[in-house]
Each structure stands twice: as C-alpha cells, then as structure tokens.
N, C-alpha and C. Protein backbone atom coordinates (compact mmCIF):
# COMPACT_ATOMS: atom_id res chain seq x y z
N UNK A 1 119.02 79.18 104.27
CA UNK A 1 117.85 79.50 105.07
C UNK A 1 118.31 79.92 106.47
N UNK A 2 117.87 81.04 107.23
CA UNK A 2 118.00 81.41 108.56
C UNK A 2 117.28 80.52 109.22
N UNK A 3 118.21 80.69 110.21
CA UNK A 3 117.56 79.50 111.45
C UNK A 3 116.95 80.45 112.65
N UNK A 4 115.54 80.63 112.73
CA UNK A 4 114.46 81.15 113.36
C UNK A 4 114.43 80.74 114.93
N UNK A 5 115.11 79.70 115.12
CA UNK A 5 114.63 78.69 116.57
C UNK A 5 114.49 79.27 117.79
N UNK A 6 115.66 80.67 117.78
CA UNK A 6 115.95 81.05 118.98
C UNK A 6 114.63 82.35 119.83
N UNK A 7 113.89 82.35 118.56
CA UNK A 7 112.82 84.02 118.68
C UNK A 7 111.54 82.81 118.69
N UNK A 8 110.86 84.02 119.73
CA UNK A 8 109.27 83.40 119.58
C UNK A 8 108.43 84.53 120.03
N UNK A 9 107.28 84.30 119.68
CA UNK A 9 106.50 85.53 119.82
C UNK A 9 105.25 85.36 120.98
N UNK A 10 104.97 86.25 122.13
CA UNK A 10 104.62 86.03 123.07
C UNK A 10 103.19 87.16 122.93
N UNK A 11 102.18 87.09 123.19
CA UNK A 11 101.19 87.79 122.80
C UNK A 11 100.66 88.55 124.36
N UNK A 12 101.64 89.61 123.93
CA UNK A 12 101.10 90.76 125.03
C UNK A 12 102.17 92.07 124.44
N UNK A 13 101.39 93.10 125.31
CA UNK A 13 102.42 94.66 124.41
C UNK A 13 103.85 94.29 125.29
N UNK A 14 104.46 95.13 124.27
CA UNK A 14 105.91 95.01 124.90
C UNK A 14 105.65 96.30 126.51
N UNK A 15 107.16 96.39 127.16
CA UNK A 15 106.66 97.37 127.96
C UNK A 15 106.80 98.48 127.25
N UNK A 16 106.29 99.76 128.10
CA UNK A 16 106.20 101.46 127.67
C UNK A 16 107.76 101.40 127.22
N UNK A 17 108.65 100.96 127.98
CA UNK A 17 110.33 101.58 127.55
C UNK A 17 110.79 100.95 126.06
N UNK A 18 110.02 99.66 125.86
CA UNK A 18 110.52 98.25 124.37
C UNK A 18 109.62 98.91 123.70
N UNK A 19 108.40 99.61 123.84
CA UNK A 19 108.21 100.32 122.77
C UNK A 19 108.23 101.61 122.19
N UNK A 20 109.15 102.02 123.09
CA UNK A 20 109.38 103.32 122.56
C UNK A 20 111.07 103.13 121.93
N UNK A 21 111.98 102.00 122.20
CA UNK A 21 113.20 101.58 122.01
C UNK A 21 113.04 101.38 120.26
N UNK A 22 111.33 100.15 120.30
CA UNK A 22 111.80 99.76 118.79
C UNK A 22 111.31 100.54 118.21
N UNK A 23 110.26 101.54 118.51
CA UNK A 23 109.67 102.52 117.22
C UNK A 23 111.16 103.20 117.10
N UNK A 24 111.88 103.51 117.84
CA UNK A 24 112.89 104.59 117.49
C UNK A 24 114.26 103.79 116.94
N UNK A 25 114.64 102.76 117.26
CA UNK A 25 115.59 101.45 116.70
C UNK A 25 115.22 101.26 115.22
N UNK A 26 113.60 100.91 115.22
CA UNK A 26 113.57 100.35 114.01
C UNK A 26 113.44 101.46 112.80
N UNK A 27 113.59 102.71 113.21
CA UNK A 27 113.01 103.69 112.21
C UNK A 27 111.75 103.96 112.42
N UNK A 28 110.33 104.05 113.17
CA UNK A 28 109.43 104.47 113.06
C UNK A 28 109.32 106.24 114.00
N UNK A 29 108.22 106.78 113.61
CA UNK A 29 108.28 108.08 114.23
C UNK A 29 108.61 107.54 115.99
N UNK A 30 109.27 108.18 116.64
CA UNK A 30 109.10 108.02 118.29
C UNK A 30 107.50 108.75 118.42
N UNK A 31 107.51 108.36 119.66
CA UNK A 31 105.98 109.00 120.54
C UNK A 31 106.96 109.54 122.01
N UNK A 32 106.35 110.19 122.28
CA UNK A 32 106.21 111.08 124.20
C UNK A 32 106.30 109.80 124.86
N UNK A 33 106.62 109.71 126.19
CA UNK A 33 106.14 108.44 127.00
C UNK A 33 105.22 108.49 127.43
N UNK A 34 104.20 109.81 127.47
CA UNK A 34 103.16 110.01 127.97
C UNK A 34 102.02 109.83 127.08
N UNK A 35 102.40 109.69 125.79
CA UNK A 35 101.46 109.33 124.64
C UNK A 35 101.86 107.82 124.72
N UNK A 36 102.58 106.87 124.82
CA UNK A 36 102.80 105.77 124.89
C UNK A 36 102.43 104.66 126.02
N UNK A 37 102.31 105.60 127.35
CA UNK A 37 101.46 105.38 128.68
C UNK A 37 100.43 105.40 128.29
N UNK A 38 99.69 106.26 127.60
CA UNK A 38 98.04 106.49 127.61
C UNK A 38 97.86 105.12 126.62
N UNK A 39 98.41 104.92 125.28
CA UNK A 39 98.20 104.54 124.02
C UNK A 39 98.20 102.88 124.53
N UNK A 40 99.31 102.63 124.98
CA UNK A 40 99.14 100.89 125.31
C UNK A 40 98.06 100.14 125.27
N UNK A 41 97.93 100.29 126.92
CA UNK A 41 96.73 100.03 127.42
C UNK A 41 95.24 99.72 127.00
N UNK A 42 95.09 100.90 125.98
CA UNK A 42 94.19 100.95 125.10
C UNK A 42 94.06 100.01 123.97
N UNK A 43 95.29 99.37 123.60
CA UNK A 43 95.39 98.52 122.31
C UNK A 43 94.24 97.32 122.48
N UNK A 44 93.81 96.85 121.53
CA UNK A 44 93.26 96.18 121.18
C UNK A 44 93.53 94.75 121.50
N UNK A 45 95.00 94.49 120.81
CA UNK A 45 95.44 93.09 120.77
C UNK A 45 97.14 93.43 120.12
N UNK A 46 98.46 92.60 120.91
CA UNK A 46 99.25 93.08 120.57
C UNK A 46 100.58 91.67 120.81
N UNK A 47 101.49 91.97 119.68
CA UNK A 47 102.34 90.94 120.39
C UNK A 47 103.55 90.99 120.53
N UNK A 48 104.63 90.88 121.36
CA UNK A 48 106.09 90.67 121.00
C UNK A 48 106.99 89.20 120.55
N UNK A 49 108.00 89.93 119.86
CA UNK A 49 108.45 89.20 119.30
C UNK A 49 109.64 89.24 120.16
N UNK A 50 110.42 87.79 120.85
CA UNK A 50 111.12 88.01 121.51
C UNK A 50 112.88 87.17 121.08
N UNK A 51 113.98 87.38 121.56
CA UNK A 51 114.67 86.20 121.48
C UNK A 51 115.27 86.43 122.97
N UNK A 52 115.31 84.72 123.30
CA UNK A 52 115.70 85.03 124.86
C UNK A 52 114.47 86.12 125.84
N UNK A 53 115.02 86.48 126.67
CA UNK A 53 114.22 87.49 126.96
C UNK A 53 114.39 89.16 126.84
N UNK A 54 114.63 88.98 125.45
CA UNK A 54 114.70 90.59 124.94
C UNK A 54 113.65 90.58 123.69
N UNK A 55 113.33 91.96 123.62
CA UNK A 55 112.13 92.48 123.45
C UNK A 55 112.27 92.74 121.86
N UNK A 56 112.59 92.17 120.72
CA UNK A 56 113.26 92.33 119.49
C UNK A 56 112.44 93.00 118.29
N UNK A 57 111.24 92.67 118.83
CA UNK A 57 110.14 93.16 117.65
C UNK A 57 108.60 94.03 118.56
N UNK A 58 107.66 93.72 117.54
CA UNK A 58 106.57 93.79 118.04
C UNK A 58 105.30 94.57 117.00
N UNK A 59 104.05 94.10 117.14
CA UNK A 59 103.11 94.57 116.49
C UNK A 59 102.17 94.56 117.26
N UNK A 60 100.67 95.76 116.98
CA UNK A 60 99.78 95.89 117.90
C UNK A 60 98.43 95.83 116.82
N UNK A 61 97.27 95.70 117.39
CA UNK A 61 95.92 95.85 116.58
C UNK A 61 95.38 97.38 117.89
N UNK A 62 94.84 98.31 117.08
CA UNK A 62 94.33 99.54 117.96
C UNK A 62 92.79 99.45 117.76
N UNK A 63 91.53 99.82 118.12
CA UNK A 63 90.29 100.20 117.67
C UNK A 63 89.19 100.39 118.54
N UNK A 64 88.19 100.25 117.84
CA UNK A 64 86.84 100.60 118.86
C UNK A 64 86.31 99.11 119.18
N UNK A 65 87.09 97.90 118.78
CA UNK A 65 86.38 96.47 119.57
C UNK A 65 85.24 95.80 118.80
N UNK A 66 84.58 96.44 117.82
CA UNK A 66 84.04 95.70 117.16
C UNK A 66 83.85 96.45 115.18
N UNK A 67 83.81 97.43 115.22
CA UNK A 67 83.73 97.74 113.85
C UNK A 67 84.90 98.36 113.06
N UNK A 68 85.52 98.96 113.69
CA UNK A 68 86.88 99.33 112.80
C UNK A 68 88.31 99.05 114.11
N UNK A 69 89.06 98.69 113.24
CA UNK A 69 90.45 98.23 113.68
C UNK A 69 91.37 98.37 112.85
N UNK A 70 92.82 98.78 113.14
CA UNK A 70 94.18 99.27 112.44
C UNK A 70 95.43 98.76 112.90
N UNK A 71 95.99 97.90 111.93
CA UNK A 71 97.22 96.94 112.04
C UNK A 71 98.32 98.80 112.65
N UNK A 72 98.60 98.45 113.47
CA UNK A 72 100.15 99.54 113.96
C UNK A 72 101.14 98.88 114.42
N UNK A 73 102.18 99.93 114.27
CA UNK A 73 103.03 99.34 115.05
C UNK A 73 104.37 98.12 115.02
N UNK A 74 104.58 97.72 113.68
CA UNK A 74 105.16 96.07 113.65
C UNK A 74 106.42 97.34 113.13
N UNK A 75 107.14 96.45 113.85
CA UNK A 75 108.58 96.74 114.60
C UNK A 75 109.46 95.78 114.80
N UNK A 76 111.16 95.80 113.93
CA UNK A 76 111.69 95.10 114.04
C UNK A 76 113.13 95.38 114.56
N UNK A 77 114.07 94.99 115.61
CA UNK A 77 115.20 95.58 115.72
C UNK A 77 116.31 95.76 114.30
N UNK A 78 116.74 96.72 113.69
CA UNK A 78 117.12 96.12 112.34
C UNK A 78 118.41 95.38 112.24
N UNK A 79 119.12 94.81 113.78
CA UNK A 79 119.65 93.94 113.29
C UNK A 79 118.97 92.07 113.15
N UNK A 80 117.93 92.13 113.57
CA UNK A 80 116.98 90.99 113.22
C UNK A 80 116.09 90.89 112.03
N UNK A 81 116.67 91.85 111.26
CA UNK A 81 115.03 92.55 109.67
C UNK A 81 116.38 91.43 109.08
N UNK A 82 115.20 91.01 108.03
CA UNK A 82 115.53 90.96 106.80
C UNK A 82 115.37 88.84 107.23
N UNK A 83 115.19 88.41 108.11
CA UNK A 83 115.27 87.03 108.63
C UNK A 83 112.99 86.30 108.13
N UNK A 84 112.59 86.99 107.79
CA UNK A 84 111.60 86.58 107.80
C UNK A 84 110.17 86.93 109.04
N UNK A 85 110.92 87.52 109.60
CA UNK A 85 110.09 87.60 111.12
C UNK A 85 108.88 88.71 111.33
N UNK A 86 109.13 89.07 110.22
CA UNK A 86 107.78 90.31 110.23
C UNK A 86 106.46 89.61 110.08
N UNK A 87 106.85 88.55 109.19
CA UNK A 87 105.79 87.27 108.90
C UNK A 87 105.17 86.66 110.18
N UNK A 88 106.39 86.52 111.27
CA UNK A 88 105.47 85.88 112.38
C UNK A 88 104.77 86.92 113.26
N UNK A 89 105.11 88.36 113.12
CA UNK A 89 104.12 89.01 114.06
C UNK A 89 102.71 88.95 112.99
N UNK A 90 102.75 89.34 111.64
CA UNK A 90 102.14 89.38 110.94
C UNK A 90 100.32 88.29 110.82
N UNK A 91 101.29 86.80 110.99
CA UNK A 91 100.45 85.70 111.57
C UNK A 91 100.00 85.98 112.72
N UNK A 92 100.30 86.41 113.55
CA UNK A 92 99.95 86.30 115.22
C UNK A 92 98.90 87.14 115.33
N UNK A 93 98.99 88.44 114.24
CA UNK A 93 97.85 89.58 114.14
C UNK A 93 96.70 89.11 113.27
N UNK A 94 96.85 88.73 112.23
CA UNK A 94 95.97 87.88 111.35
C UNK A 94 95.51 86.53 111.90
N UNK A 95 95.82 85.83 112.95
CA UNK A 95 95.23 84.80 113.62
C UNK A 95 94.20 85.48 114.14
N UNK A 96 94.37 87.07 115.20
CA UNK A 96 93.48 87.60 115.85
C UNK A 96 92.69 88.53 114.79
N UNK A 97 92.85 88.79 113.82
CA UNK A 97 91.78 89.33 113.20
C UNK A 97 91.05 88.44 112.41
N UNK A 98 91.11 87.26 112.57
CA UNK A 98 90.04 85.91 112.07
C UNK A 98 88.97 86.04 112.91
N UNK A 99 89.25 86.45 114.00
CA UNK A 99 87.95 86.20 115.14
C UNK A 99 87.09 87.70 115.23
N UNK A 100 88.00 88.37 114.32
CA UNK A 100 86.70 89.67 114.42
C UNK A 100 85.47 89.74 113.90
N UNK A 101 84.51 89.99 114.26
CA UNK A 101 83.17 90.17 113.23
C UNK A 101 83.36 90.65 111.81
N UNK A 102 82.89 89.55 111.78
CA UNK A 102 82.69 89.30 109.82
C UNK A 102 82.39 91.14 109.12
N UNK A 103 82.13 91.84 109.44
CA UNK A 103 81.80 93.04 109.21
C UNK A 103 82.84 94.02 109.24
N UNK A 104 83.93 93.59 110.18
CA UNK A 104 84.84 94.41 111.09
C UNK A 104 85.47 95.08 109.48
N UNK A 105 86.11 96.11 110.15
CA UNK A 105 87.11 97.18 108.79
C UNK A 105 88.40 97.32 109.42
N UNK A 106 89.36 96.24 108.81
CA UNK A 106 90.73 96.15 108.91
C UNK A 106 91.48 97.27 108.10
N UNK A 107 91.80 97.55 108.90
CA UNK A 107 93.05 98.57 107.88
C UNK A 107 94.85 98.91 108.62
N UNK A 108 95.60 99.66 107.02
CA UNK A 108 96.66 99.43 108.05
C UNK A 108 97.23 100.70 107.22
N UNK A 109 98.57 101.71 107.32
CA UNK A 109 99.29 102.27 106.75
C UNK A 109 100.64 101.55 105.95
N UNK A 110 100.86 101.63 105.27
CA UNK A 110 101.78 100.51 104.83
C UNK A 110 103.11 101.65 104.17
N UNK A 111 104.27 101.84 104.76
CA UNK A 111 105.04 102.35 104.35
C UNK A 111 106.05 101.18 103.29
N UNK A 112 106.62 101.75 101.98
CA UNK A 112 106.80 101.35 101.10
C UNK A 112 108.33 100.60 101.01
N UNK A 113 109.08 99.58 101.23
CA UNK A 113 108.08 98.24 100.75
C UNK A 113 107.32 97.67 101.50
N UNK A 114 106.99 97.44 103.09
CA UNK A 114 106.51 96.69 103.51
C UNK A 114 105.20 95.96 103.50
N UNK A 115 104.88 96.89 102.10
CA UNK A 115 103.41 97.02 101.63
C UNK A 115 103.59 95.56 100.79
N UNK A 116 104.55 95.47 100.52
CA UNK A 116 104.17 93.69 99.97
C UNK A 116 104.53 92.61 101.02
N UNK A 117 104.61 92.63 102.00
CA UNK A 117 104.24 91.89 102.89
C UNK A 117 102.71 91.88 103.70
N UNK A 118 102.04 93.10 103.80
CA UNK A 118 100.88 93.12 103.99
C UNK A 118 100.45 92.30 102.88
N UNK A 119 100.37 92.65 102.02
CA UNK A 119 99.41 92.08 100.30
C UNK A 119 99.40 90.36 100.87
N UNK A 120 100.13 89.93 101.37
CA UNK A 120 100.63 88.62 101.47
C UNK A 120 99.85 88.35 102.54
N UNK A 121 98.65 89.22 103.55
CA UNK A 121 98.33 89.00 104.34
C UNK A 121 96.65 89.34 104.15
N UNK A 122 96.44 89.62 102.68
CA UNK A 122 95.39 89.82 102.35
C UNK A 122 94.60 91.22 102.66
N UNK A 123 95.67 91.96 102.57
CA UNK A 123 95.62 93.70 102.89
C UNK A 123 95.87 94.29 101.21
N UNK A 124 94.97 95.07 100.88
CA UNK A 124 94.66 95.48 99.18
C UNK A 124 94.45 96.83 99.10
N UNK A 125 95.53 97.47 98.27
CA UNK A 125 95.61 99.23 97.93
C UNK A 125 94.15 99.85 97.72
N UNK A 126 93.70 100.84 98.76
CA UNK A 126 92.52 101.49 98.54
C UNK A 126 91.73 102.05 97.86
N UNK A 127 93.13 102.93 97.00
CA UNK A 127 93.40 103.89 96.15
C UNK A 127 92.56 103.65 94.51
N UNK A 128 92.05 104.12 94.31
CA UNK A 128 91.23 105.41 94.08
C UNK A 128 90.28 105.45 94.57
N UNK A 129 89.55 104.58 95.15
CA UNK A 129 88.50 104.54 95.88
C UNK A 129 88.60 105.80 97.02
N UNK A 130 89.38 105.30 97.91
CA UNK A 130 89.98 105.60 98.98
C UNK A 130 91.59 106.69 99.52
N UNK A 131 91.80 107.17 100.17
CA UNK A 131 92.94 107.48 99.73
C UNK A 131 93.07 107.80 101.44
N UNK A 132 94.47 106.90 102.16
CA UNK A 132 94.85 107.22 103.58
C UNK A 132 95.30 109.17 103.83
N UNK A 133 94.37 109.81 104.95
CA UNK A 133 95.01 110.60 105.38
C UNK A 133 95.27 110.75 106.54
N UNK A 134 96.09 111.54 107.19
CA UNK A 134 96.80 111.89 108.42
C UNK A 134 97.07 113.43 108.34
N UNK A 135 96.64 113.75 110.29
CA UNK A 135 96.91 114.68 110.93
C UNK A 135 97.32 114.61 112.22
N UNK A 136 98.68 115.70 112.30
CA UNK A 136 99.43 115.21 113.74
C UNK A 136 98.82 116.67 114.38
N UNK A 137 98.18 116.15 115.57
CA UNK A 137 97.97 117.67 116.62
C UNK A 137 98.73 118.70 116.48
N UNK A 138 100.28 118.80 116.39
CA UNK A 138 100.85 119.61 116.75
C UNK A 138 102.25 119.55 115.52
C-alpha cells in the first residue's frame, strides 16, 4: 500500500501558472493564459491537491450555480498517478456536489480509462440516450 501522508488537498483553484503546468504535465489539452485568466475565476468550486507546498494535482466544478454543472479539469502530476489520489480530488468534488440542488445536472467528459473511476463516483454512460459533443472556436 502507498503511503498518502505527505499530500493533502486544499480547496481553492490552483494559480493561473499550476494550472496551466498540470493540464500540460499531466497530458491534458493546454489553454492560452488568457483563456485560463478569464476561465478561473469563473469556476464554480475547485481544489488542489498538494504535497508540501507544491501544486501536484487539481480538479475544478465549472457552471451556471444552480442547474447545470461539469466535473473539469482533475489533473495529476504523472509522477504522483497511479497512488490513488484522483480519488481524493474526486471526494472533495463529490462532497461539493452533495450540496447542489437536488435537480442540479452533473456531468463530466471522461477520457478512457478514467471513466471507471468516475463510475465509482456515481457518474453513468449517457449513451444512447445522449451522446457528449464538442466544438473548439478555432
């Protein structure tokens, strides 16, 4: 078993520079800093995952505040993956989406596997119902 003791997760966004480090560290698309300036701020609810005081992980909730909301963002340095820890941003986001209105519409993109760690969080394939799409401006 890994020994977890030294990381803890602190519930606020990382800064503009830790999140543009781990989207691009951990493998996710990068953003502009000027899309990442605007985008923060705006989040919903967000947390880092830290060890010491470095910035190692992180996940965000984005939305309109009461009817729809979208898990983004969970980010791990990949020399810290594979320890269990996606689980604790995971909890920290699912603690805060307990308190949303009973009505609220959680959703998330789930790139493949991490899609069975969502499932584990009570996140369920849309598909055929439903089917995720995306468009990038440019």
């Amino acid at each position: 078993m890994t020994d977890n003791s030294a990381y803890h997760i602190e519930t606020r966004m990382p800064s503009i520079d830790d999140y543009m480090r781990l989207r691009l560290e951990s493998g996710l698309t990068p953003f502009s800093r000027e899309a990442a300036e605007k985008g923060l701020p705006n989040s919903i609810f967000g947390v880092s995952l830290m060890l010491g005081d470095e910035t190692i992980g992180m996940g965000r909730i984005i939305g309109d505040g009461g009817c729809f909301f979208q898990v983004t963002d969970i980010a791990i340095l990949p020399a810290h993956q594979g320890k269990g820890l996606a689980k604790w941003i995971m909890t920290a986001l699912s603690d805060f989406i307990a308190t949303l209105p009973k009505t609220a519409y959680v959703s998330l993109i789930a790139d493949v596997p991490a899609n069975r760690l969502y499932a584990q969080f009570g996140f369920a394939e849309t598909a055929p119902r439903s089917i995720g799409m995306a468009r990038k401006v440019r």
